[in-house]
Protein backbone atom coordinates (compact mmCIF):
# COMPACT_ATOMS: atom_id res chain seq x y z
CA UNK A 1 191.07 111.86 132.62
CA UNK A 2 190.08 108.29 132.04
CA UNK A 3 186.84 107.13 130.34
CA UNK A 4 185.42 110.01 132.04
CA UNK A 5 182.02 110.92 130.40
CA UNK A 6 181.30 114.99 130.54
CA UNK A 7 177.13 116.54 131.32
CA UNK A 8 176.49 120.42 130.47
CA UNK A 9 173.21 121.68 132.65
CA UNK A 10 171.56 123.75 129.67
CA UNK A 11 170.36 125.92 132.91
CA UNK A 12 173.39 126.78 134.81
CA UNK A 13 176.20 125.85 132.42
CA UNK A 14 177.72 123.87 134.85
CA UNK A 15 179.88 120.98 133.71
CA UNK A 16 179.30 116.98 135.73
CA UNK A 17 182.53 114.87 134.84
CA UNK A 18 181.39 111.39 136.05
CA UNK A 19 184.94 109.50 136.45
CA UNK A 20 188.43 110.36 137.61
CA UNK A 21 189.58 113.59 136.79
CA UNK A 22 193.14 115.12 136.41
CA UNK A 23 193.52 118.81 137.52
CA UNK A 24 197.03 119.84 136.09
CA UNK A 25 198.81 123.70 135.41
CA UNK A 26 199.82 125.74 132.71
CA UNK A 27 202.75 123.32 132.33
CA UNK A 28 200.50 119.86 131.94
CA UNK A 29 202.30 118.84 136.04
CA UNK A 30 199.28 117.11 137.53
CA UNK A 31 198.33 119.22 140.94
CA UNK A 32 195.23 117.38 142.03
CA UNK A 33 193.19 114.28 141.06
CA UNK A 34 189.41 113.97 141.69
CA UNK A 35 186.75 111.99 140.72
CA UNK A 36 183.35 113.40 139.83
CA UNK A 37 183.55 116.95 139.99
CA UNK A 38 181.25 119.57 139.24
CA UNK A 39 182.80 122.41 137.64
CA UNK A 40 181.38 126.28 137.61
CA UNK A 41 179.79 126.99 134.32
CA UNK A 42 177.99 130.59 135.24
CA UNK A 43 180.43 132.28 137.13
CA UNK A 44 179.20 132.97 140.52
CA UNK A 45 181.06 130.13 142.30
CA UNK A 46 183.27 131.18 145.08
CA UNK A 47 185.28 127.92 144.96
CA UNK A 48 186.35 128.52 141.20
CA UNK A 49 186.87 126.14 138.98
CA UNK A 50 184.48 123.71 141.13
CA UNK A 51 180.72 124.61 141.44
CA UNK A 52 179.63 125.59 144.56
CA UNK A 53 176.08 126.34 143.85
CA UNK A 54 176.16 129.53 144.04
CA UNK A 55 174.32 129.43 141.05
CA UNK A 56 171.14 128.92 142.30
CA UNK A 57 171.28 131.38 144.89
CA UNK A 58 172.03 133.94 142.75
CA UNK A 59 169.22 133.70 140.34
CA UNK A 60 166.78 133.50 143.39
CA UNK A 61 168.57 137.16 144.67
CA UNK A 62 168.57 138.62 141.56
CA UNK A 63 164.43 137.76 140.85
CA UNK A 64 163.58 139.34 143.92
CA UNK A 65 166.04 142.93 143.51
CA UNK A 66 164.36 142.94 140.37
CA UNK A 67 160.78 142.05 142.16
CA UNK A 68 161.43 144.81 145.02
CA UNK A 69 162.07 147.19 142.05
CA UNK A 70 158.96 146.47 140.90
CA UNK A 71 157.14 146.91 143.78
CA UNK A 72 158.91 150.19 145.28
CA UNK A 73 159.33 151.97 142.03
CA UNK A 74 162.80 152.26 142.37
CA UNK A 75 165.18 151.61 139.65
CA UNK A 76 167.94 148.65 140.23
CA UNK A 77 171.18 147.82 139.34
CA UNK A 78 172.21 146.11 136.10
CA UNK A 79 173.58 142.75 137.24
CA UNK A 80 175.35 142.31 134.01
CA UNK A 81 174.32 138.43 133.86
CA UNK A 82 175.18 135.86 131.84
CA UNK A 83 172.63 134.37 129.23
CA UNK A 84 171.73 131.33 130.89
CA UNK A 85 171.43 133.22 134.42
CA UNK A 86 169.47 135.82 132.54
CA UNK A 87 167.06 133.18 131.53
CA UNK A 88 166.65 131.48 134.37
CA UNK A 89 165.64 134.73 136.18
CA UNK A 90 163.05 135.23 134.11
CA UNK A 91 161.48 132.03 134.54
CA UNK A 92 162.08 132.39 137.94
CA UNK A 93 160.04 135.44 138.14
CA UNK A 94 157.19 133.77 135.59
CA UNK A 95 157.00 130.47 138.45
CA UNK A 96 156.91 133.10 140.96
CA UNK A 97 153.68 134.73 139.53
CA UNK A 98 152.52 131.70 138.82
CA UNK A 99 152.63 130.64 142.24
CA UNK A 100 150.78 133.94 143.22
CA UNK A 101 147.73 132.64 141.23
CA UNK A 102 148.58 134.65 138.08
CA UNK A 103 148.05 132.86 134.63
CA UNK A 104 150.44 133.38 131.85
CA UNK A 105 148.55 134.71 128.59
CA UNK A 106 151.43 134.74 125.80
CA UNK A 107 154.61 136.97 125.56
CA UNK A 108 156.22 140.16 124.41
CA UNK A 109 158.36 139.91 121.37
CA UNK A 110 161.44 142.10 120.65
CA UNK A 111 164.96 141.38 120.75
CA UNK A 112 163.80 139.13 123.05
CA UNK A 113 160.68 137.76 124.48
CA UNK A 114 158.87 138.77 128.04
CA UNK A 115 156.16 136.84 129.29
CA UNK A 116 152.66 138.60 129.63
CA UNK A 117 150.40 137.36 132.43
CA UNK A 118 146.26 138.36 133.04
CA UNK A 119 147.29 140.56 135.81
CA UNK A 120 149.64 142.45 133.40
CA UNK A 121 146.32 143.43 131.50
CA UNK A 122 145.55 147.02 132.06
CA UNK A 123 141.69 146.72 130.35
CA UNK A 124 142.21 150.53 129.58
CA UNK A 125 143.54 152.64 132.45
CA UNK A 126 147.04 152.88 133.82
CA UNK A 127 148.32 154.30 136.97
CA UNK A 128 151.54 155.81 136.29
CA UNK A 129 152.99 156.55 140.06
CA UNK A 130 152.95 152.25 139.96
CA UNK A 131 155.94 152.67 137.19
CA UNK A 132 159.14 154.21 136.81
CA UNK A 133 159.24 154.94 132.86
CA UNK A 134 156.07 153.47 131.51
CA UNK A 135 156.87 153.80 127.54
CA UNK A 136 153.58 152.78 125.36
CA UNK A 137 154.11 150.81 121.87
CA UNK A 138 151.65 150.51 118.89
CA UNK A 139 152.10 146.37 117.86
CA UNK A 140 150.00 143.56 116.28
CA UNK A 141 148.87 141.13 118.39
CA UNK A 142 148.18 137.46 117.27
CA UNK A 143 146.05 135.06 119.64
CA UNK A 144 147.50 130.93 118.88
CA UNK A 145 145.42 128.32 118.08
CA UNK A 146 147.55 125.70 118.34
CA UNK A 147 150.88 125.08 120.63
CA UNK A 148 153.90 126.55 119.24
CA UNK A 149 156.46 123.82 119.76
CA UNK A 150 158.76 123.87 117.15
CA UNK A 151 160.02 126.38 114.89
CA UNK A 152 157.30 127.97 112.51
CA UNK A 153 157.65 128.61 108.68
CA UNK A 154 156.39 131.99 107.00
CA UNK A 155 153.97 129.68 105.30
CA UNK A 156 153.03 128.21 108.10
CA UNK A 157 152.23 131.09 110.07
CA UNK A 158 147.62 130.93 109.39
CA UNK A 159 148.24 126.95 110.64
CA UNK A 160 149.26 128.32 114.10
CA UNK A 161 147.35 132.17 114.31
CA UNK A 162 143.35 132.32 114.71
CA UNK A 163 142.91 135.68 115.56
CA UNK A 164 144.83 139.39 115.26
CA UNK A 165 144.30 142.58 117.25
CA UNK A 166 145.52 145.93 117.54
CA UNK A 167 147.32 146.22 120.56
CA UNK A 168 149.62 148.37 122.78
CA UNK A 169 152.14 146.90 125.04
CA UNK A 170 153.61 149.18 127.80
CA UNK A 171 156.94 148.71 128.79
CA UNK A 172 159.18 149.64 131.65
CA UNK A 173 162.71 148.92 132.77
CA UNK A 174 163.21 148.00 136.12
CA UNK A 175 166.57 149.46 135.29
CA UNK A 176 164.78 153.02 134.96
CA UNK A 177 166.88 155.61 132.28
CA UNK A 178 169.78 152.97 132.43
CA UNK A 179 170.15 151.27 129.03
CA UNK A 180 170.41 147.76 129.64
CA UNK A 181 172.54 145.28 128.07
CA UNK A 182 170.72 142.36 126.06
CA UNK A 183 171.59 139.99 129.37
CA UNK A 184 169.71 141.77 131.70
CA UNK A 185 167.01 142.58 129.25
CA UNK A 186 166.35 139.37 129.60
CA UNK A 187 166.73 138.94 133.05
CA UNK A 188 164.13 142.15 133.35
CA UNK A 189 161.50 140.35 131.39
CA UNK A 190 162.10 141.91 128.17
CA UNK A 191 160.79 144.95 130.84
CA UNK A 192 157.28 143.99 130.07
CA UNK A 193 154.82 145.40 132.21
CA UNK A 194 151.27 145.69 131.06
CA UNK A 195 149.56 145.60 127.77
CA UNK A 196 146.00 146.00 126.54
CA UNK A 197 144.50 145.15 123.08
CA UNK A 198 141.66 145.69 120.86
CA UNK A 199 138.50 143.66 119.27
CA UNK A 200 139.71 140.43 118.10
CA UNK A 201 139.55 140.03 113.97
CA UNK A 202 139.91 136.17 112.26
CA UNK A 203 142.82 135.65 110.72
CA UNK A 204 143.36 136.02 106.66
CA UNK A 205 146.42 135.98 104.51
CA UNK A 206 145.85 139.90 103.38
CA UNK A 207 144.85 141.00 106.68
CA UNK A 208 147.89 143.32 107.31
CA UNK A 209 148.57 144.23 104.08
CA UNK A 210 149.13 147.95 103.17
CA UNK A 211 148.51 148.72 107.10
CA UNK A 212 149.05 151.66 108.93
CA UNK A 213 149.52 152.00 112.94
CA UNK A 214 148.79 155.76 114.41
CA UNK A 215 149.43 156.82 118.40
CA UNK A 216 147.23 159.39 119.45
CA UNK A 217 148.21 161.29 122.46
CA UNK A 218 144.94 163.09 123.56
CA UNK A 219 143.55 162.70 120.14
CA UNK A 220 146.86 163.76 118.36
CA UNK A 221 148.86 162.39 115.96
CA UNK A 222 151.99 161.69 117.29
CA UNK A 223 153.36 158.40 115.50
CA UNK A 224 152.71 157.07 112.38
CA UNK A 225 154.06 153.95 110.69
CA UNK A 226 153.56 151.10 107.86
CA UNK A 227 153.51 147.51 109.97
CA UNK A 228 156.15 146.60 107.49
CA UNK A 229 158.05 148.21 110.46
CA UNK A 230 157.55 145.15 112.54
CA UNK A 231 160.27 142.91 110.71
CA UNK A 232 159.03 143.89 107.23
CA UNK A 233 156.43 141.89 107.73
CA UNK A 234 154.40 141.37 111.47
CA UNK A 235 153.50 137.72 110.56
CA UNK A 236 157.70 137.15 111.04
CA UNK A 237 157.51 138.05 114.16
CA UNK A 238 155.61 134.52 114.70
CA UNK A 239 158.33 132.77 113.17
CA UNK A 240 161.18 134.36 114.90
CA UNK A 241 159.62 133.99 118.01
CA UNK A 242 158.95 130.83 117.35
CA UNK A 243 162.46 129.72 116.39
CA UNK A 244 163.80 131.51 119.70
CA UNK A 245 161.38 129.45 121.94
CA UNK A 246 162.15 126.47 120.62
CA UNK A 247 165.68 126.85 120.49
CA UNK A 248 165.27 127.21 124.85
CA UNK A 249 162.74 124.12 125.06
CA UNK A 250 159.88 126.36 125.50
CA UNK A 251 156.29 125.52 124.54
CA UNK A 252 153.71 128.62 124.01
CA UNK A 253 150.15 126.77 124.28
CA UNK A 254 147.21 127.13 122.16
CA UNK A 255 144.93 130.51 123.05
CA UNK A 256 148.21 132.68 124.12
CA UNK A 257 148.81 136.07 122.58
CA UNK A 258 151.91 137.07 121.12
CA UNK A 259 152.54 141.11 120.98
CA UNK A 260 154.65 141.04 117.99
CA UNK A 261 157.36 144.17 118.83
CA UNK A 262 156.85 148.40 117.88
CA UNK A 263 155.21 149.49 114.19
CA UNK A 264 156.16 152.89 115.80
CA UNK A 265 158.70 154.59 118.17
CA UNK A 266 157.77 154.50 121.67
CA UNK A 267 155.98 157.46 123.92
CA UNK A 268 156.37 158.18 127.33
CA UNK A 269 153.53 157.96 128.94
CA UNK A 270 152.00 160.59 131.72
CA UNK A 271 149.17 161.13 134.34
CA UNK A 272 146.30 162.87 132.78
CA UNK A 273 146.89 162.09 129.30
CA UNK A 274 145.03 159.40 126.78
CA UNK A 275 146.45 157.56 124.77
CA UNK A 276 145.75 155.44 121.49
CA UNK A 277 146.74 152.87 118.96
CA UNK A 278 144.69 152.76 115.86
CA UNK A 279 145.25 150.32 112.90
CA UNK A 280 143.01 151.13 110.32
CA UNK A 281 140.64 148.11 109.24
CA UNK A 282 141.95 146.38 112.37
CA UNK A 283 140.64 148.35 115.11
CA UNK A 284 141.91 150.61 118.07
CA UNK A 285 142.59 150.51 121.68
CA UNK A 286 142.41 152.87 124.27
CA UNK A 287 144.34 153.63 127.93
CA UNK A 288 144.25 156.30 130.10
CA UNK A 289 147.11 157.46 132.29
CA UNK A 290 145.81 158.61 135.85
């Protein structure tokens, strides 16, 4: 290889060499010599080493198995993707409902982030034959009031937050019982489904402090837990997610909500049963499961 200058897409992981190329075997013989090839970076190429786009193909079936899962209530397949497959299925899938006339509203935050949209909103009542494993989570929930572009200090946190809410995000793996790997967590939108939230309350320093989230399953007690749970601290989960958005080139404008991962362990949810998330001092919310 002479002069040859080397491009990594940060999408695919595919690898441009823009000049002449040497192709050579385990002993250093030369076999082949090319100029400008594209190399396979994801591992779906059928012409391996070279890419032979494959790549995008692949993330376009994969967003629609896990789209048709959706919409049949039938588990899938894990795919066992890569990471930068993974993430471009999930964008694929946010452009897709984008497309549909959906608006995104802010994201689910975990081990890694899902993105929430206003027809995810179930505004109090859930219809469980539309789900496979619906699983209901007491979090905080922090509304922006300014873009998060860049990673966010602790300190920093009031600068970007106006608002915080009780909330509970409903999950579901388009996986069903399967436990997914991290990859096609990912993939799966961090298996975000719906989510509904309280009363909004302005944003203070000691807001949280001492806090206590409660489940009630048909007015019972069923989960109890400090919101030191959430990452010792819930206002972390701002700066964590902030630090993995940026680190992808992602920009989370002003107004979006952030659900800020479990206080408590999760409950399956069922037909015919109520269910709630109370923070004391913050507020409550309600769904029920028909």
């Amino acid at each position: 290889m002479s002069d040859a200058t080397a491009f990594i897409n940060p999408k695919s992981g595919s690898i441009r060499i823009t000049g002449v190329v040497d192709i050579v075997d385990a002993e250093g013989k030369v076999m082949e010599t090319i100029e400008n090839p594209k190399f396979c970076g994801c591992g779906q190429s059928k012409e391996k080493p070279l890419c032979d786009g494959s790549h995008s193909e692949y993330v376009k079936i994969v967003a629609q198995q896990l789209r048709n899962a959706r919409e049949l209530v039938k588990p899938c397949n894990l795919f066992g993707t890569t990471t930068l497959c993974a993430r471009e299925i999930r964008e694929n899938e946010l452009n897709f409902r984008q497309e549909s006339g959906e608006r995104l509203v802010g994201v689910k935050y975990g081990s890694t982030f899902g993105y929430l949209t206003n027809a995810m909103a179930c505004n109090g009542s859930l219809l469980v034959s539309e789900y496979m494993y619906p699983y209901a989570e007491a979090e905080v929930v922090f509304k922006l009031k300014k873009d998060i572009n860049s990673p966010v200090e602790l300190h920093e946190v009031l600068d970007y937050v106006s608002h915080v809410s009780t909330g509970m995000e409903i999950y579901d793996s388009r996986f069903g019982a399967v436990e997914a790997s991290f990859n096609d967590s990912v993939a799966d939108n961090a298996s975000a489904a719906a989510f509904d939230h309280g009363p909004w309350i302005p944003a203070n320093p000691e807001l949280l402090n001492g806090l206590m989230a409660q489940v009630f399953v048909n007015d019972d007690v069923v989960e109890k837990s400090p919101l030191t749970s959430i990452r010792g601290n819930p206002w972390m989960a701002v700066v964590a997610l902030s630090a993995d958005l940026s680190a992808q080139g992602i920009t989370l404008p002003s107004g979006s909500i952030i659900f800020s991962g479990s206080a408590t362990q999760e409950i399956l949810m069922r037909a015919g049963t109520t269910y709630k998330v109370e923070i004391k001092n913050l507020g409550s919310v309600v769904v029920t499961a028909s």
